[in-house]
C-alpha atoms as a PDB file:
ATOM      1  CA  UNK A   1      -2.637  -5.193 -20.353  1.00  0.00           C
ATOM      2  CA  UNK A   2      -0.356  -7.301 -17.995  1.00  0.00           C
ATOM      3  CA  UNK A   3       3.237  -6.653 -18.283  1.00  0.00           C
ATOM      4  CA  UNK A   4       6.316  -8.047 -16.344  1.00  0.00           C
ATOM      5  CA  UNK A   5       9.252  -5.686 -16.483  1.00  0.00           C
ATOM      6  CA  UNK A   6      12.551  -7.262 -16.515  1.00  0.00           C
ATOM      7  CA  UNK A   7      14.287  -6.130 -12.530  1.00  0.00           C
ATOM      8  CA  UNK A   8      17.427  -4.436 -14.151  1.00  0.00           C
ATOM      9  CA  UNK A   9      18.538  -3.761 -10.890  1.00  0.00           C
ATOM     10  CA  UNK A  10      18.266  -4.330  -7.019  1.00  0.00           C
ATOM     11  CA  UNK A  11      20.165  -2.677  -4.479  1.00  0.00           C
ATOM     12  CA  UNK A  12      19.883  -4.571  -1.272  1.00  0.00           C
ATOM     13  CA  UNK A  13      20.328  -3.028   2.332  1.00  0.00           C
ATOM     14  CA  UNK A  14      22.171  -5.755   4.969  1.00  0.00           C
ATOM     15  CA  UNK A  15      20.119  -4.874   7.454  1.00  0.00           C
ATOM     16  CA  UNK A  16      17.118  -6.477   5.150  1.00  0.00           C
ATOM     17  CA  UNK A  17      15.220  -4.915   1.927  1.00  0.00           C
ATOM     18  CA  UNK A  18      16.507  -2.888  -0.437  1.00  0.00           C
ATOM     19  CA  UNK A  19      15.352  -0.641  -3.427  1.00  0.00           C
ATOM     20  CA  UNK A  20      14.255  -2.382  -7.040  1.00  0.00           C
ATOM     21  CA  UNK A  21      14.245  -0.711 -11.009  1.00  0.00           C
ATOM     22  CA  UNK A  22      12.324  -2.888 -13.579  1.00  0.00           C
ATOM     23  CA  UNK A  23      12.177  -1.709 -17.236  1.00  0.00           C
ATOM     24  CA  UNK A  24      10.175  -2.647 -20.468  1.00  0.00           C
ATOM     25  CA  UNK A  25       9.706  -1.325 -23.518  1.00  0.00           C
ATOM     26  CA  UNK A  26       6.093  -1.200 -24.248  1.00  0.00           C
ATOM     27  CA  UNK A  27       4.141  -0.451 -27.848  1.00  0.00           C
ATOM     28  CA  UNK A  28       1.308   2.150 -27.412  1.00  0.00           C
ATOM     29  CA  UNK A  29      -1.878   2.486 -29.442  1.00  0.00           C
ATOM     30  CA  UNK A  30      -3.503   6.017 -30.201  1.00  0.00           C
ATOM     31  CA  UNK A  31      -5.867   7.121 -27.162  1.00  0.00           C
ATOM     32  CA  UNK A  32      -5.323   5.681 -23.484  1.00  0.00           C
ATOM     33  CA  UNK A  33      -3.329   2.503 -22.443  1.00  0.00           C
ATOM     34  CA  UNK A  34      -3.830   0.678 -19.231  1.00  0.00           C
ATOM     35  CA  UNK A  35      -1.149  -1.707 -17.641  1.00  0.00           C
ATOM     36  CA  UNK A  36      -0.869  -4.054 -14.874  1.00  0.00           C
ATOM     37  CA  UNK A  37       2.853  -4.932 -13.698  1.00  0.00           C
ATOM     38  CA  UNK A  38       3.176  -8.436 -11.965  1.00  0.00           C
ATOM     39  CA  UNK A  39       5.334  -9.609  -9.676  1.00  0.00           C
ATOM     40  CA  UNK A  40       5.221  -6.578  -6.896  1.00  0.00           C
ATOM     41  CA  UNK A  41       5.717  -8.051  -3.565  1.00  0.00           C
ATOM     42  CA  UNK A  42       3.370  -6.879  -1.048  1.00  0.00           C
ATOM     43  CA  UNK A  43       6.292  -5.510   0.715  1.00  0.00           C
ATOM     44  CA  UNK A  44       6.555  -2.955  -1.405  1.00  0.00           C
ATOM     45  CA  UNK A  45       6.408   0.488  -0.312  1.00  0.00           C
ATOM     46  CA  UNK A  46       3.097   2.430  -2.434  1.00  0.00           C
ATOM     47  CA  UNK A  47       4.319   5.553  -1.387  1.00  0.00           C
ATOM     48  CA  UNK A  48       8.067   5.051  -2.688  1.00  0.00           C
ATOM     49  CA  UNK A  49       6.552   3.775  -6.132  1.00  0.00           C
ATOM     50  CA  UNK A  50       7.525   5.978  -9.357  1.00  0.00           C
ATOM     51  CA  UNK A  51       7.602   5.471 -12.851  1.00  0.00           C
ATOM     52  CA  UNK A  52       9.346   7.659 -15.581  1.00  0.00           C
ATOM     53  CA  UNK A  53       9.239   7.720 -19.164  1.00  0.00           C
ATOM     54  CA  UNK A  54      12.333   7.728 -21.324  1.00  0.00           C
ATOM     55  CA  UNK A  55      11.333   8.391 -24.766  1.00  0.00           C
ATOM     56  CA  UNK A  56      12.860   6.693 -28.076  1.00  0.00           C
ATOM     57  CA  UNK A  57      11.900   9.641 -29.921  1.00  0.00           C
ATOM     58  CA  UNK A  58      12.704  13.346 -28.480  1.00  0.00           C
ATOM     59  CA  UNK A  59       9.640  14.820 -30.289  1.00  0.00           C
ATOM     60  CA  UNK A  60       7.246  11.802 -28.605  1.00  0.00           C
ATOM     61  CA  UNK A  61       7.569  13.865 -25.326  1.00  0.00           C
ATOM     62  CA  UNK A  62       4.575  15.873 -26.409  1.00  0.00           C
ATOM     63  CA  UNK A  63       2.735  13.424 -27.335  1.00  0.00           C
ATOM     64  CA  UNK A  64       2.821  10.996 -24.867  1.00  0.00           C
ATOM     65  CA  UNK A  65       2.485  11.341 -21.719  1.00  0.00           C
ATOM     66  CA  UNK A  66       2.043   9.454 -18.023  1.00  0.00           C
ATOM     67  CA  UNK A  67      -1.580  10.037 -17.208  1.00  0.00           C
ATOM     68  CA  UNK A  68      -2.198   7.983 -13.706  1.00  0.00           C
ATOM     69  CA  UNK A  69      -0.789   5.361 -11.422  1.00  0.00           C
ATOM     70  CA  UNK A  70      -2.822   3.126  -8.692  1.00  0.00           C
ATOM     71  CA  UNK A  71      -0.875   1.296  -6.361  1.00  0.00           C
ATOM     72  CA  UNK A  72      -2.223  -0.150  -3.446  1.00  0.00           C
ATOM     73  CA  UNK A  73      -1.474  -3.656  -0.897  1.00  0.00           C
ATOM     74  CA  UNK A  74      -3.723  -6.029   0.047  1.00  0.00           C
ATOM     75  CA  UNK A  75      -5.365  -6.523   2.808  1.00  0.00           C
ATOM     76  CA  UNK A  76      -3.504  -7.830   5.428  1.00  0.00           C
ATOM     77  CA  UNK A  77      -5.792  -9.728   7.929  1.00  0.00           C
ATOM     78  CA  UNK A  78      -7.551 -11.359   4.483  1.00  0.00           C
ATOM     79  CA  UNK A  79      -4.487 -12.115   3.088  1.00  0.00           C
ATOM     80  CA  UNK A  80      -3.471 -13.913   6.428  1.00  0.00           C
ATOM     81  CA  UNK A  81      -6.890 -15.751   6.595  1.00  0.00           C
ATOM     82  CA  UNK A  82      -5.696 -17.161   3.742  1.00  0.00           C
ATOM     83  CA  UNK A  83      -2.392 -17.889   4.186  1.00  0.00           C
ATOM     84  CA  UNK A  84      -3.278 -19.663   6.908  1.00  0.00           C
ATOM     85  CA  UNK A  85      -6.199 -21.918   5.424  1.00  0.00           C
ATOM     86  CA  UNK A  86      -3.029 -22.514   2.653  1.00  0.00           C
ATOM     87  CA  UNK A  87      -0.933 -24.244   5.560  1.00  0.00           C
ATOM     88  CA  UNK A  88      -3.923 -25.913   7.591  1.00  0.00           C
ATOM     89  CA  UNK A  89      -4.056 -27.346   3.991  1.00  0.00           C
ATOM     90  CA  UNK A  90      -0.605 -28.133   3.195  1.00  0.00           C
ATOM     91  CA  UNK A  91      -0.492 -30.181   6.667  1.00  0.00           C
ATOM     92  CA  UNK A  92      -3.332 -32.279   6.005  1.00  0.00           C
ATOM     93  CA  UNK A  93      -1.762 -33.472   2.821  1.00  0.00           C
ATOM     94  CA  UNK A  94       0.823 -34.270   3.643  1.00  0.00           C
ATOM     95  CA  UNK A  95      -0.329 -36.097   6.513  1.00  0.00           C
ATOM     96  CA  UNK A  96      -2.183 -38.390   4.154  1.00  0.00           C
ATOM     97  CA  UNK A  97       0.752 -38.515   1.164  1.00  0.00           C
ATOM     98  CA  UNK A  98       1.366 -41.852   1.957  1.00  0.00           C
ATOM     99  CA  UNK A  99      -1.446 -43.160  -0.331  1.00  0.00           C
ATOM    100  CA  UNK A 100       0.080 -41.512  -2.755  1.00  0.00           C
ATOM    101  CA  UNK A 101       2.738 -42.467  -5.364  1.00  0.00           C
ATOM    102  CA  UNK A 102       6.085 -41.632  -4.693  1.00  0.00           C
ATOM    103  CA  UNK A 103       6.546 -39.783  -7.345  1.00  0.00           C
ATOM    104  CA  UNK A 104       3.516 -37.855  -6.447  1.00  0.00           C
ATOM    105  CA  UNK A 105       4.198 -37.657  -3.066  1.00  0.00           C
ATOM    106  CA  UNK A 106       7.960 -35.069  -3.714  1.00  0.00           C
ATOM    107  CA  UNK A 107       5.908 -32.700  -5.764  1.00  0.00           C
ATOM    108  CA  UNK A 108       2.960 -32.558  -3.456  1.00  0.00           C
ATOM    109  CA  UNK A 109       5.763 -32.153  -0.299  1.00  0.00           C
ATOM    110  CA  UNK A 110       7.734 -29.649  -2.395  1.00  0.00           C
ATOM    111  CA  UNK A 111       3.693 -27.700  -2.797  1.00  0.00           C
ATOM    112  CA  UNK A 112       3.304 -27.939   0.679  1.00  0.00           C
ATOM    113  CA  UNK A 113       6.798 -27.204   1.841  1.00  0.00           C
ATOM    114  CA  UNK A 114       6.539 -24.065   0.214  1.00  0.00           C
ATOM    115  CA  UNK A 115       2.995 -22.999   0.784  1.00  0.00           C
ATOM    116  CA  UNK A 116       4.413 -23.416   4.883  1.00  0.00           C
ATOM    117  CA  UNK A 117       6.726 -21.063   4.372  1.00  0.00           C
ATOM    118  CA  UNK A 118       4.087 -18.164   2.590  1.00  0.00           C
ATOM    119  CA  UNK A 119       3.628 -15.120   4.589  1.00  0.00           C
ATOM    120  CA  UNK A 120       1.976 -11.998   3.850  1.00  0.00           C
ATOM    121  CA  UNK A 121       5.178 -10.429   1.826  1.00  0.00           C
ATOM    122  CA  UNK A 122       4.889 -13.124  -0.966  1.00  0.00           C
ATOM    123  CA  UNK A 123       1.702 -12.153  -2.202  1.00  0.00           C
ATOM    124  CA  UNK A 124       1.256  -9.575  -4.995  1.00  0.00           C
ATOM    125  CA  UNK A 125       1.077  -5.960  -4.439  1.00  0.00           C
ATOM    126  CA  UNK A 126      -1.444  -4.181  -6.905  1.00  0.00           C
ATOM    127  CA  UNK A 127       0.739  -1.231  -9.532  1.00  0.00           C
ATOM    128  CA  UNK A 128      -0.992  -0.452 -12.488  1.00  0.00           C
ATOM    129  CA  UNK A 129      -0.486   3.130 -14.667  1.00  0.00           C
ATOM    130  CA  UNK A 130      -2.287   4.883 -17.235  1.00  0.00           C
ATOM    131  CA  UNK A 131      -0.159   6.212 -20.391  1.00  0.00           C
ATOM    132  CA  UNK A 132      -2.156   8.776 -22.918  1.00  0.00           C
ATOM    133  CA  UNK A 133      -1.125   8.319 -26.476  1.00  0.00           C
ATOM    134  CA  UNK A 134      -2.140  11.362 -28.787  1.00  0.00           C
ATOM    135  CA  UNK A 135      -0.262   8.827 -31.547  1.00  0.00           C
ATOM    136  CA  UNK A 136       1.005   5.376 -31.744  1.00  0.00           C
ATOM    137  CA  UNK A 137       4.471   4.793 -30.898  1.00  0.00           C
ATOM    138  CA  UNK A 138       6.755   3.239 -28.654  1.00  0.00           C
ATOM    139  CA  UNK A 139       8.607   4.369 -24.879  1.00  0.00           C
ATOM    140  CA  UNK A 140      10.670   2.857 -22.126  1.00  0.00           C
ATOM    141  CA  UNK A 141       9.280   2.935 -19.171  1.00  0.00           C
ATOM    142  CA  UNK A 142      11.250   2.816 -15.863  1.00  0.00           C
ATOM    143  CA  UNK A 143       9.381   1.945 -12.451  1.00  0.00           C
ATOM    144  CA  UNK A 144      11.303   1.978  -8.812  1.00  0.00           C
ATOM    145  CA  UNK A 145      10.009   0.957  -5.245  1.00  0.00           C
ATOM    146  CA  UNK A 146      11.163   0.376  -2.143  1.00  0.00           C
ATOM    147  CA  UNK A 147      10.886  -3.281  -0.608  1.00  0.00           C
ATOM    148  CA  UNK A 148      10.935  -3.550   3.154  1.00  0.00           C
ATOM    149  CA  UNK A 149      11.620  -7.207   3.430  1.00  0.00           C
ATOM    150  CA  UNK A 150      13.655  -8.188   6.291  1.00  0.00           C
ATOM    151  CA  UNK A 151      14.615 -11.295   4.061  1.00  0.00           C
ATOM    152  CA  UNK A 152      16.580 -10.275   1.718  1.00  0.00           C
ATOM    153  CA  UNK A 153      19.918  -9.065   3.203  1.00  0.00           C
ATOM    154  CA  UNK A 154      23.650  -9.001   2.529  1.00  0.00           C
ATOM    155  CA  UNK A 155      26.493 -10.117   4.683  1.00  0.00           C
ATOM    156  CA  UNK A 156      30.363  -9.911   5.270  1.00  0.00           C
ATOM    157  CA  UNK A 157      32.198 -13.013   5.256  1.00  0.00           C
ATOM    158  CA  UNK A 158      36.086 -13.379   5.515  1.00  0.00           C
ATOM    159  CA  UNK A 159      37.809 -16.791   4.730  1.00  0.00           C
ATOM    160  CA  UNK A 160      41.458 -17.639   5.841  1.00  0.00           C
ATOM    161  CA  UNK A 161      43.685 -19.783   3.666  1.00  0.00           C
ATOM    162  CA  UNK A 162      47.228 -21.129   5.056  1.00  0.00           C
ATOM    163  CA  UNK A 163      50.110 -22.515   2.795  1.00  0.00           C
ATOM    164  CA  UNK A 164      52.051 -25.262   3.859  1.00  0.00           C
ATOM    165  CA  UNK A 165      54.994 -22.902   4.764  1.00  0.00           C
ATOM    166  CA  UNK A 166      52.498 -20.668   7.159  1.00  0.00           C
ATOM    167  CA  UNK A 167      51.628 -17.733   4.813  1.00  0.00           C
ATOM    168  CA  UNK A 168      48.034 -16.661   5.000  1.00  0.00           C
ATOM    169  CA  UNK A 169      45.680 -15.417   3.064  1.00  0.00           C
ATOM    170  CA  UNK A 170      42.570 -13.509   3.241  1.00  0.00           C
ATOM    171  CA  UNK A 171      39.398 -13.147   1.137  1.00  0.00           C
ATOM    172  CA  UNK A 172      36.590 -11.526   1.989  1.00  0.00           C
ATOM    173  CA  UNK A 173      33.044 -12.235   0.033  1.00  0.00           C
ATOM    174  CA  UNK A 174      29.871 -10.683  -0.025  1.00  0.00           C
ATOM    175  CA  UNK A 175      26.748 -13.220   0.960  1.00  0.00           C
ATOM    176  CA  UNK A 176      23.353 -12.768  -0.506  1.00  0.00           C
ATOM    177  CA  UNK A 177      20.811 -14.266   1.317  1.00  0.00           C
ATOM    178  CA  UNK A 178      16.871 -13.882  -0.259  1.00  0.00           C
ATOM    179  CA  UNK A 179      14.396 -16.053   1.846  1.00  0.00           C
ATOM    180  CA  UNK A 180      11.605 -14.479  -0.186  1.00  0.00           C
ATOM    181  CA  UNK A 181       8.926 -16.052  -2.825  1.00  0.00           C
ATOM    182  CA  UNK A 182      10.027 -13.388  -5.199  1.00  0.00           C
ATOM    183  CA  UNK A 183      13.511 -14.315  -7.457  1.00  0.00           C
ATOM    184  CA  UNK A 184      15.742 -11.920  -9.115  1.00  0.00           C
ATOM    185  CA  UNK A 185      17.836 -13.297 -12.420  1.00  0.00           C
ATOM    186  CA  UNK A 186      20.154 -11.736 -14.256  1.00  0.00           C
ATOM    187  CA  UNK A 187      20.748  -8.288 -12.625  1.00  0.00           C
ATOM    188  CA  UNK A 188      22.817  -5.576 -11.802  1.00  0.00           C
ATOM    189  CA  UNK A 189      23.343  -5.960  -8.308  1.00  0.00           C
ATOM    190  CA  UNK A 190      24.472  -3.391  -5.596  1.00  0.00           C
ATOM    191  CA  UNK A 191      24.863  -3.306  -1.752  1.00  0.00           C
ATOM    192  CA  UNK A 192      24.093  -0.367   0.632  1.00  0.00           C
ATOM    193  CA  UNK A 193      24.884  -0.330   4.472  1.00  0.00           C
ATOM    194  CA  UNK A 194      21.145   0.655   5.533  1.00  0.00           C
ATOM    195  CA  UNK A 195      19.640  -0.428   8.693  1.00  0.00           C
ATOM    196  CA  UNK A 196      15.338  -0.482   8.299  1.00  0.00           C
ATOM    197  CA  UNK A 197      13.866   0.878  11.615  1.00  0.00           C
ATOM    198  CA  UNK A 198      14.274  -1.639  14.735  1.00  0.00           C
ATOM    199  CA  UNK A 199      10.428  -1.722  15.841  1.00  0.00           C
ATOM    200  CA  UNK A 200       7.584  -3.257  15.172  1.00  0.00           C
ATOM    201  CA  UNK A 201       6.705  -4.339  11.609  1.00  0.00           C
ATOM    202  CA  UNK A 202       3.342  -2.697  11.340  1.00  0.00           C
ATOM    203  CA  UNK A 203       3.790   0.840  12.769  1.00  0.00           C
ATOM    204  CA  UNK A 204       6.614   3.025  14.335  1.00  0.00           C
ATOM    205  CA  UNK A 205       5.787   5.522  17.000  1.00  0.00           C
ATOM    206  CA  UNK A 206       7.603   8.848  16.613  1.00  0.00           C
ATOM    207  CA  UNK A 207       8.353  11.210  19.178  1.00  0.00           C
ATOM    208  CA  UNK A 208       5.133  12.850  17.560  1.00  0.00           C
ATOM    209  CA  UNK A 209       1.788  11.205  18.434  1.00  0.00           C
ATOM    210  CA  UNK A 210       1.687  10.139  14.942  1.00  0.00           C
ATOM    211  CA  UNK A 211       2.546   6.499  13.339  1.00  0.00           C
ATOM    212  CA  UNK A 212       4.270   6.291  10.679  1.00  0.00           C
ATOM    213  CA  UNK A 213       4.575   3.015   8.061  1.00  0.00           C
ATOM    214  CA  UNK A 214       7.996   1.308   8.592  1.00  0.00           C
ATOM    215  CA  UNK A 215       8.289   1.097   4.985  1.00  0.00           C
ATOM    216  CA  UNK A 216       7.811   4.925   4.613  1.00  0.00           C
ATOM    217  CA  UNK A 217       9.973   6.086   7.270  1.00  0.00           C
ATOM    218  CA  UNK A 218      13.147   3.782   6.065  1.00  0.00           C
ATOM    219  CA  UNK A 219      12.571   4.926   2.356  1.00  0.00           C
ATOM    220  CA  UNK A 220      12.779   9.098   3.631  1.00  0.00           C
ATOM    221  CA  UNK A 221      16.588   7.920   5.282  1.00  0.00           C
ATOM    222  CA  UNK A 222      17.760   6.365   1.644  1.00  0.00           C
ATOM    223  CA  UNK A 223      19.808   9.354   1.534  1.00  0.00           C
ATOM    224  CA  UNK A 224      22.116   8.376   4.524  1.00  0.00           C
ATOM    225  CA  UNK A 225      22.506   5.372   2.826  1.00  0.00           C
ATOM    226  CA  UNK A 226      26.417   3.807   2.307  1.00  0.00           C
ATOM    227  CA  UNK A 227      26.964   2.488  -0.796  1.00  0.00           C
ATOM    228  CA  UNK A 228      29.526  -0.533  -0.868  1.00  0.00           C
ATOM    229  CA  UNK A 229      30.352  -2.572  -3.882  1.00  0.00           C
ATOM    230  CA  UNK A 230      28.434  -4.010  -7.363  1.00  0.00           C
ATOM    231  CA  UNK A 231      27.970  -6.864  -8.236  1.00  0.00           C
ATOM    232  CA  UNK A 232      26.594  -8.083 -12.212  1.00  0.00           C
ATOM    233  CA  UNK A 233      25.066 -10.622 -13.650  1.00  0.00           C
ATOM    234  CA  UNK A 234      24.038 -13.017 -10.194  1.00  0.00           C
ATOM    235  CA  UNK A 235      20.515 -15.036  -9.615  1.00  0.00           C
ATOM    236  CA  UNK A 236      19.064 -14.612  -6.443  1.00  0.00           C
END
């Protein structure tokens, strides 16, 4: 089954990504349920991914239970293939929109403009799970991930007001910038001072010959994170 959990809530980092909680309550039939969740970005860390059940009923514990989860990305040089063949696309379109009406000729631009700006991180990411049901009944389930999206950041931004007798005054705001295909409506938002690692986006070399996934190395420093200030109820 294909589900969409509602994001309850994103924390995002300045220096770009931040950490997201969906939620849905979902109806299970006796034996084993299978569920797709949409709308994962691939940026989204696998290895970060969780999900925990919160049951309605205390005695449901023993009864149901969280049997598997598959997450996975796709490929990335397919994924670009196609991307690309998207915007060779979108500019040969638009370089013959003129025949077309001009009402036609906004929507197709407004296609095309977007399809320009798709990159790899607005594709979907693949996160099903597996629930085992020894009964029918119902249970909350919570998932988490990391997304490493240098997109989506926060800024600082102070404004000066004068009177007419020379007085200022100061107010300082919080500026939400998301530059991804992915929107966020309705949440509880928060703000951490968190800085993803400064190298290249693919891998980062270690002082160990190994290389590590940016997306897993920033998600094992959450804990030196800063939190700042909340924010409820915005649309990004």
């Amino acid at each position: 089954m294909i589900i969409d959990p509602k994001v309850t809530r994103l924390i995002i980092f300045n220096g770009g990504g931040g950490i997201c909680e969906r939620e849905i309550k979902l109806s299970l039939t006796q034996g084993t349920n299978e569920f797709q969740i949409q709308n994962i970005p691939a940026s989204f860390d696998p290895n970060s991914a969780d999900i925990k059940l919160e049951y309605i009923n205390s005695e449901d514990k023993e009864f149901l239970s969280l049997q598997q989860t598959i997450v996975s990305l796709p490929d990335r040089t397919n994924t670009q293939q196609l991307i690309d063949r998207e915007k060779s696309a979108a500019k040969n379109i638009i370089s013959y929109s003129i025949d077309f009406t001009r009402e036609m000729r906004e929507q197709i631009s407004t296609i095309c403009e977007a399809s320009s700006y798709r990159t790899y991180s607005d594709t979907n990411g693949k996160f099903d799970f597996i629930i085992n049901a020894r009964k029918e009944g119902e249970v909350i389930v919570k998932i988490i991930y990391f997304i490493a999206d240098l997109r989506m950041k926060w800024q600082t931004t102070l404004q000066v007001n004068l009177s007419d007798d020379n007085e200022a005054e100061i107010e300082g705001f919080i500026v939400v910038d998301n530059q991804t295909g992915f929107s966020y409506n309705n949440v509880d938002l928060g703000f951490a001072i968190f800085e993803l690692p400064a190298t290249a986006p693919e891998l980062v070399q270690v002082e160990t010959t190994t290389n590590i996934p940016m997306e897993q190395q920033a998600f094992t420093k959450l804990n030196e994170q800063k939190r700042t200030q909340r924010m409820k109820n915005l649309m990004l």
